[in-house]
N, C-alpha and C. Protein backbone atom coordinates (compact mmCIF):
# COMPACT_ATOMS: atom_id res chain seq x y z
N UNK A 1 36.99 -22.47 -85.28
CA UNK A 1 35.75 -23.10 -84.87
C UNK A 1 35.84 -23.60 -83.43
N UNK A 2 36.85 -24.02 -83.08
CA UNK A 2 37.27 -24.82 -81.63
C UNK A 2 37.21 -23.47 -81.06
N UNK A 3 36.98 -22.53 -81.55
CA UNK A 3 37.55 -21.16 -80.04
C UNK A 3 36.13 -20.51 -80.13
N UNK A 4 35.58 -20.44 -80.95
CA UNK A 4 34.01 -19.63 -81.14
C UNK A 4 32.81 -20.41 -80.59
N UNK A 5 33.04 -21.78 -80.86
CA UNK A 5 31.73 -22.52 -80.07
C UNK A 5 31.92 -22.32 -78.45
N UNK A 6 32.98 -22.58 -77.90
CA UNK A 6 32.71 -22.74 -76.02
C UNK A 6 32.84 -21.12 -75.79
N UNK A 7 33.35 -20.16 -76.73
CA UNK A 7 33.06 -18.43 -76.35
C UNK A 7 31.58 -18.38 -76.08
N UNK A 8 30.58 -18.90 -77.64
CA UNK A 8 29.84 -18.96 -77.78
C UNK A 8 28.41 -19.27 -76.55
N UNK A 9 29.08 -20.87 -75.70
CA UNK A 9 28.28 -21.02 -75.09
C UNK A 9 28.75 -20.45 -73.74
N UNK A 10 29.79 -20.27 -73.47
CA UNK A 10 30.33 -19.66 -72.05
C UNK A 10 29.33 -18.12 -71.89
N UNK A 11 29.62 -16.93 -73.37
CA UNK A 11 28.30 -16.04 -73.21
C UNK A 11 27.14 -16.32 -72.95
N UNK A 12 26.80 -17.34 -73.64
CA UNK A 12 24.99 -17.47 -73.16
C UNK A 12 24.74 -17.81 -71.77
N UNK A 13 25.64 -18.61 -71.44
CA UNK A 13 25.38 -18.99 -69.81
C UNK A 13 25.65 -17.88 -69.15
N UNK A 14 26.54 -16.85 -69.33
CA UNK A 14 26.90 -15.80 -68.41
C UNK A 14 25.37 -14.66 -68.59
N UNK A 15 25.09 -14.74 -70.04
CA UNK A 15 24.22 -13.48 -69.73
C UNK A 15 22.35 -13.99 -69.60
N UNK A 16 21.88 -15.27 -70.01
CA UNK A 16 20.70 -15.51 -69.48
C UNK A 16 20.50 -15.08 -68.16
N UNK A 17 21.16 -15.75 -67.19
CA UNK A 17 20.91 -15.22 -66.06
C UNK A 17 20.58 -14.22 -65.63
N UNK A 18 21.24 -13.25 -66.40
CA UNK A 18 21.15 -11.36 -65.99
C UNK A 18 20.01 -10.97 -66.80
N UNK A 19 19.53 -11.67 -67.60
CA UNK A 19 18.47 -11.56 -68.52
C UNK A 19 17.27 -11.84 -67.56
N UNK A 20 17.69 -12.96 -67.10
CA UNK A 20 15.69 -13.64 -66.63
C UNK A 20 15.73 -12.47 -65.01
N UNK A 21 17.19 -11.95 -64.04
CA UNK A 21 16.73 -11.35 -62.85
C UNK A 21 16.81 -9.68 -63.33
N UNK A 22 16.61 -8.94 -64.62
CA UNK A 22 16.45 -8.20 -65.08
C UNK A 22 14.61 -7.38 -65.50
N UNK A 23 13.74 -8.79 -64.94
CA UNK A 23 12.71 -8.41 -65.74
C UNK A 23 12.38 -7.70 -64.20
N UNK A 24 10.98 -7.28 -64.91
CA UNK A 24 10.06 -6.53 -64.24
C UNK A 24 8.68 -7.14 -63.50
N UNK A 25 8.25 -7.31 -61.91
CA UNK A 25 7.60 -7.83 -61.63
C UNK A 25 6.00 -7.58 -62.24
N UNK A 26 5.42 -8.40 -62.59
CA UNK A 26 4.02 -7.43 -62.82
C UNK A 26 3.09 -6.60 -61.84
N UNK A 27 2.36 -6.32 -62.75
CA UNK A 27 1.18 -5.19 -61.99
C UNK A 27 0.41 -5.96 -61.03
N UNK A 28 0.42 -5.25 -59.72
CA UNK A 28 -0.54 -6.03 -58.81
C UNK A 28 -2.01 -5.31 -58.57
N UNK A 29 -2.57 -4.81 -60.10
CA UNK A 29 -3.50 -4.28 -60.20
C UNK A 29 -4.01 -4.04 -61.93
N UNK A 30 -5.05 -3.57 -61.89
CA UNK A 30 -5.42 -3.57 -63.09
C UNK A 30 -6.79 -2.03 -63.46
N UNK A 31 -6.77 -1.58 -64.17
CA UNK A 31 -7.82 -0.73 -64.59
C UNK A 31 -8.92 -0.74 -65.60
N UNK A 32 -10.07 -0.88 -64.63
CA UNK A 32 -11.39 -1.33 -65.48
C UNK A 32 -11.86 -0.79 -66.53
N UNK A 33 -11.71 -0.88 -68.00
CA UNK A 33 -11.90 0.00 -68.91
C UNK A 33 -13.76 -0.35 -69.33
N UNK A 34 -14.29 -0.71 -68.29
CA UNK A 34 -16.09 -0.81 -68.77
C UNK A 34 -16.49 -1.67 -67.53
N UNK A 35 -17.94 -1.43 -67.45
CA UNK A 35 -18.62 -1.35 -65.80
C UNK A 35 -19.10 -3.18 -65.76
N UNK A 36 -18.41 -3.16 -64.78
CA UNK A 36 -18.83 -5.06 -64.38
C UNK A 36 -19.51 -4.99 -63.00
N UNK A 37 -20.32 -6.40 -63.39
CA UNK A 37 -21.08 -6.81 -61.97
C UNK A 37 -20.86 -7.85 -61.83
N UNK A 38 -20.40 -7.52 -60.42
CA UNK A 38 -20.33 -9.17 -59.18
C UNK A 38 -21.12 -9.60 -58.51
N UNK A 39 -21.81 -11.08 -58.78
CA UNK A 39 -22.68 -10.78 -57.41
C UNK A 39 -22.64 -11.90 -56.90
N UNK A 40 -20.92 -12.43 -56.68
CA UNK A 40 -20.56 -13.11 -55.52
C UNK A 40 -19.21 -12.32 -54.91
N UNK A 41 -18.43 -12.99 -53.98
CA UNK A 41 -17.26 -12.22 -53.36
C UNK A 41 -17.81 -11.27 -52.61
N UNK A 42 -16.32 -10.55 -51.93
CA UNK A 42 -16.26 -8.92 -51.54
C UNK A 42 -15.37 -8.47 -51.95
N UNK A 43 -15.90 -7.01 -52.01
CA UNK A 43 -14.82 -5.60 -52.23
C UNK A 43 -14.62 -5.20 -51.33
N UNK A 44 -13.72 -4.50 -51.12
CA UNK A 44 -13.57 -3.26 -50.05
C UNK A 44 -13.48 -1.85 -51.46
N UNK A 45 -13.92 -1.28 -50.80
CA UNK A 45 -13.75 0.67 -51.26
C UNK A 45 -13.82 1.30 -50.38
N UNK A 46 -13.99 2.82 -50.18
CA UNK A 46 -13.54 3.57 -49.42
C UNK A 46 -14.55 3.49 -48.52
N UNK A 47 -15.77 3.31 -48.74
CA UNK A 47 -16.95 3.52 -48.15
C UNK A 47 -16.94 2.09 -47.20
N UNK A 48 -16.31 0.94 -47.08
CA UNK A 48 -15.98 0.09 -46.62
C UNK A 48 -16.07 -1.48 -47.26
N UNK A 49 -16.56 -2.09 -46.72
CA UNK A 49 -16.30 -4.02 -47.13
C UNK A 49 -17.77 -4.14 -47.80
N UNK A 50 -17.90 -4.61 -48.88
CA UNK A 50 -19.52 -4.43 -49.74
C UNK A 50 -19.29 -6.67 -49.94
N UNK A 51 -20.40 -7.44 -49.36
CA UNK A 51 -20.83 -8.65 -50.09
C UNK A 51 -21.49 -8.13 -50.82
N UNK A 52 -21.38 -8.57 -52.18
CA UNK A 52 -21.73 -8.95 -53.42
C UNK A 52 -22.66 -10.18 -53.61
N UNK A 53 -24.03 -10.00 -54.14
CA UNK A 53 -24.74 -11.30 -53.76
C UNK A 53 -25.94 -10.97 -55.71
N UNK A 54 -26.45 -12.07 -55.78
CA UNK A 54 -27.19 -12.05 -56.94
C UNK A 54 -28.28 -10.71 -56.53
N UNK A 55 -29.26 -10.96 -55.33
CA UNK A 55 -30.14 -9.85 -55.17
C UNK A 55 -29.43 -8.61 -54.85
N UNK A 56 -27.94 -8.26 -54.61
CA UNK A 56 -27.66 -6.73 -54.97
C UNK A 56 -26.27 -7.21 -55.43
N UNK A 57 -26.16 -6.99 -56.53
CA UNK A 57 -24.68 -7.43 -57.14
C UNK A 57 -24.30 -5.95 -56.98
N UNK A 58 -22.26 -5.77 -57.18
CA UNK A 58 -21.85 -5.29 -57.17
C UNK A 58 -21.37 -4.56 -58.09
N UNK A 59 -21.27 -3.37 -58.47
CA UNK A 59 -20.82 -2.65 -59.26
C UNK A 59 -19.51 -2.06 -59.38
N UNK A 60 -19.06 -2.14 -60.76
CA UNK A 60 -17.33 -2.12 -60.75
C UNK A 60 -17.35 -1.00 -61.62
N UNK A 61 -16.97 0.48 -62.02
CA UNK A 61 -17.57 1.28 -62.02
C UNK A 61 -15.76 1.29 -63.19
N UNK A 62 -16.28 1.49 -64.46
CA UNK A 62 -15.31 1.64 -65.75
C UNK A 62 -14.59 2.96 -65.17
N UNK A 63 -13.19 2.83 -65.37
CA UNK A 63 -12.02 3.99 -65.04
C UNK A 63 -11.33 3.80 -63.46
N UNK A 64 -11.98 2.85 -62.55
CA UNK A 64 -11.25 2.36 -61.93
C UNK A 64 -10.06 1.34 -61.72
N UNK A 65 -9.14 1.78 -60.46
CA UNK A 65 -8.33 0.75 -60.36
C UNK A 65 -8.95 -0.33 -58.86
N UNK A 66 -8.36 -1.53 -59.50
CA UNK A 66 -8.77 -2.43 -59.18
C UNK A 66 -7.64 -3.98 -58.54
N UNK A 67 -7.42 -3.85 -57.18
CA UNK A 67 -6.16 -4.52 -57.00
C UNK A 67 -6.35 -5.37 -55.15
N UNK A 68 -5.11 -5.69 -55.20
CA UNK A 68 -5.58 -6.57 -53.55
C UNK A 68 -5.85 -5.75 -52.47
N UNK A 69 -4.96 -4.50 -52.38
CA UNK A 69 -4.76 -3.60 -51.36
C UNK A 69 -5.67 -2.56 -51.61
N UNK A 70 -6.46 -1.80 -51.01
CA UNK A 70 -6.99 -0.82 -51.12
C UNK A 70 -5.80 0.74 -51.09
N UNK A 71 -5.81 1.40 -51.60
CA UNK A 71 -5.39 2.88 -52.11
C UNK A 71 -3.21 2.69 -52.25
N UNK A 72 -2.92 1.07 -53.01
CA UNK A 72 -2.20 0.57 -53.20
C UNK A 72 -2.00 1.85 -54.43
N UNK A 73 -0.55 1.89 -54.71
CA UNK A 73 0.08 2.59 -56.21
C UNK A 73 -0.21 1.56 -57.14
N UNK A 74 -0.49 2.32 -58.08
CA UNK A 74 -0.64 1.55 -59.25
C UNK A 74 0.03 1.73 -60.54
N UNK A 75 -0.09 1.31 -61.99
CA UNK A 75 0.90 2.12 -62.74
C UNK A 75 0.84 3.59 -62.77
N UNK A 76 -0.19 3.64 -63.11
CA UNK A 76 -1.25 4.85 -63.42
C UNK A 76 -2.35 5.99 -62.83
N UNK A 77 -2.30 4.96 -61.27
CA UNK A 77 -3.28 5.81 -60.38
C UNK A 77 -3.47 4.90 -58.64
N UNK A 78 -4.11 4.76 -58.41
CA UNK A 78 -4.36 4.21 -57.05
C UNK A 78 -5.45 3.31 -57.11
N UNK A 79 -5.30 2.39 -56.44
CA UNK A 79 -6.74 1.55 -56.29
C UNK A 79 -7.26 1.54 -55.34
N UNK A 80 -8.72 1.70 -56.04
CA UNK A 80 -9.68 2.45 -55.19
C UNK A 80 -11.03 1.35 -54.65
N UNK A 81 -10.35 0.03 -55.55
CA UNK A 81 -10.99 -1.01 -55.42
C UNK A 81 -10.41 -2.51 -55.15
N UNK A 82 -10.96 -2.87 -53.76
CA UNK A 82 -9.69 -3.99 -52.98
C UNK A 82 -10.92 -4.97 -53.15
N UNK A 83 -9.83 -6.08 -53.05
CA UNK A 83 -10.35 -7.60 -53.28
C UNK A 83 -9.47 -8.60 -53.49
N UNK A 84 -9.81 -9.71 -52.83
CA UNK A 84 -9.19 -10.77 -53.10
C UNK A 84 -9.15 -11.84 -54.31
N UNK A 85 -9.93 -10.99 -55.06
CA UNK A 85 -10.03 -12.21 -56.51
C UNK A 85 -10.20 -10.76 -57.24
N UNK A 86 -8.53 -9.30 -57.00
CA UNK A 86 -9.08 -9.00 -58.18
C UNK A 86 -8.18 -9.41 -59.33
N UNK A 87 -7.78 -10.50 -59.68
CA UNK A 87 -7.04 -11.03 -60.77
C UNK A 87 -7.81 -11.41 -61.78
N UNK A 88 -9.16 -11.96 -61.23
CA UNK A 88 -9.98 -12.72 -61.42
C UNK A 88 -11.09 -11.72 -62.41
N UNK A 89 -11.00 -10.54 -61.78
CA UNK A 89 -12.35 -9.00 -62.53
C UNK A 89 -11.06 -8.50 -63.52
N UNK A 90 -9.98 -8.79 -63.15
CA UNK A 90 -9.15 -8.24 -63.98
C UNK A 90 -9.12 -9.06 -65.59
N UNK A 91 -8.91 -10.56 -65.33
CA UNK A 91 -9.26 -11.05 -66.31
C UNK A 91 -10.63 -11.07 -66.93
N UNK A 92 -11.91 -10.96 -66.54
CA UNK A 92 -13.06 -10.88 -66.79
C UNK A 92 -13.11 -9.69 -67.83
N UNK A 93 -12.42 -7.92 -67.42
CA UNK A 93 -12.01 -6.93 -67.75
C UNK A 93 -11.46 -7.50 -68.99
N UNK A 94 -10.40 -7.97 -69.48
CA UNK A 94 -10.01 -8.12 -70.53
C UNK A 94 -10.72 -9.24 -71.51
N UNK A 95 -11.15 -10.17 -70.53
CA UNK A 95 -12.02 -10.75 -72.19
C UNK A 95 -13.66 -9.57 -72.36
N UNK A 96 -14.15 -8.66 -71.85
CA UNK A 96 -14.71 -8.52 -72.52
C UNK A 96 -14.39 -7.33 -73.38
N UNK A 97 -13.08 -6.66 -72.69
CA UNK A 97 -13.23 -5.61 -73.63
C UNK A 97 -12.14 -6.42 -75.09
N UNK A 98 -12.14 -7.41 -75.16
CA UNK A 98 -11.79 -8.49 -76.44
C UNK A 98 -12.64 -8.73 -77.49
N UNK A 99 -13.78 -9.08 -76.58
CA UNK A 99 -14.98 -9.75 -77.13
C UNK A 99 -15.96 -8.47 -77.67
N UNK A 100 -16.07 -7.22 -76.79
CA UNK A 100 -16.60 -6.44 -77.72
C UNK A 100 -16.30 -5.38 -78.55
C-alpha cells in the first residue's frame, strides 16, 4: 500500500499535463446548416463588406462556411463568409437547428 499510493499519484501528475497540451484547438469557423438573417453587423464575402441593417438585412445562405477570416480553411471547406461576430451566427446556427 505504501508503494502504490505515491506510484499512484506521481502517474497522475506526470500524465495530466500531457493530457490537457494534447488537445485540439477548436474550429475558428462554423457551417450554416439553414438560411439566417442579420440585420445588424457586417460581413465581408467575396463580393465585398455588406452593413446589415433592419431595412435590408443580411442573408446567410444554408451550406456555407462562416468564420473571422474570409477564404480561411476550414474543417470541411473554406469560408466564404467573414465577420467579426461569427461566433455569435454560429451559435444562433445551432440553437435553431436544436429548436427545430
Amino acid at each position: 500500500m505504501k508503494k502504490i499510493l505515491p506510484t499512484l499519484v506521481l502517474s497522475i501528475a506526470l500524465l495530466v499535463p500531457m493530457i490537457a497540451t494534447a488537445q485540439v484547438s477548436p474550429p475558428e469557423c462554423c457551417r450554416i446548416g439553414q438560411t439566417l438573417s442579420r440585420t445588424s453587423g457586417q460581413i465581408t464575402t467575396s463580393a465585398g463588406t455588406v452593413t446589415c441593417t433592419s431595412a435590408a438585412p443580411c442573408s446567410l445562405v444554408a451550406g456555407t462556411f462562416v468564420g473571422q477570416t474570409l477564404n480561411a480553411t476550414c474543417q470541411t471547406g473554406t469560408v466564404s463568409t467573414a465577420g467579426n461576430q461569427w461566433g455569435l451566427i454560429c451559435v444562433m446556427n445551432s440553437i435553431y437547428t436544436v429548436t427545430n
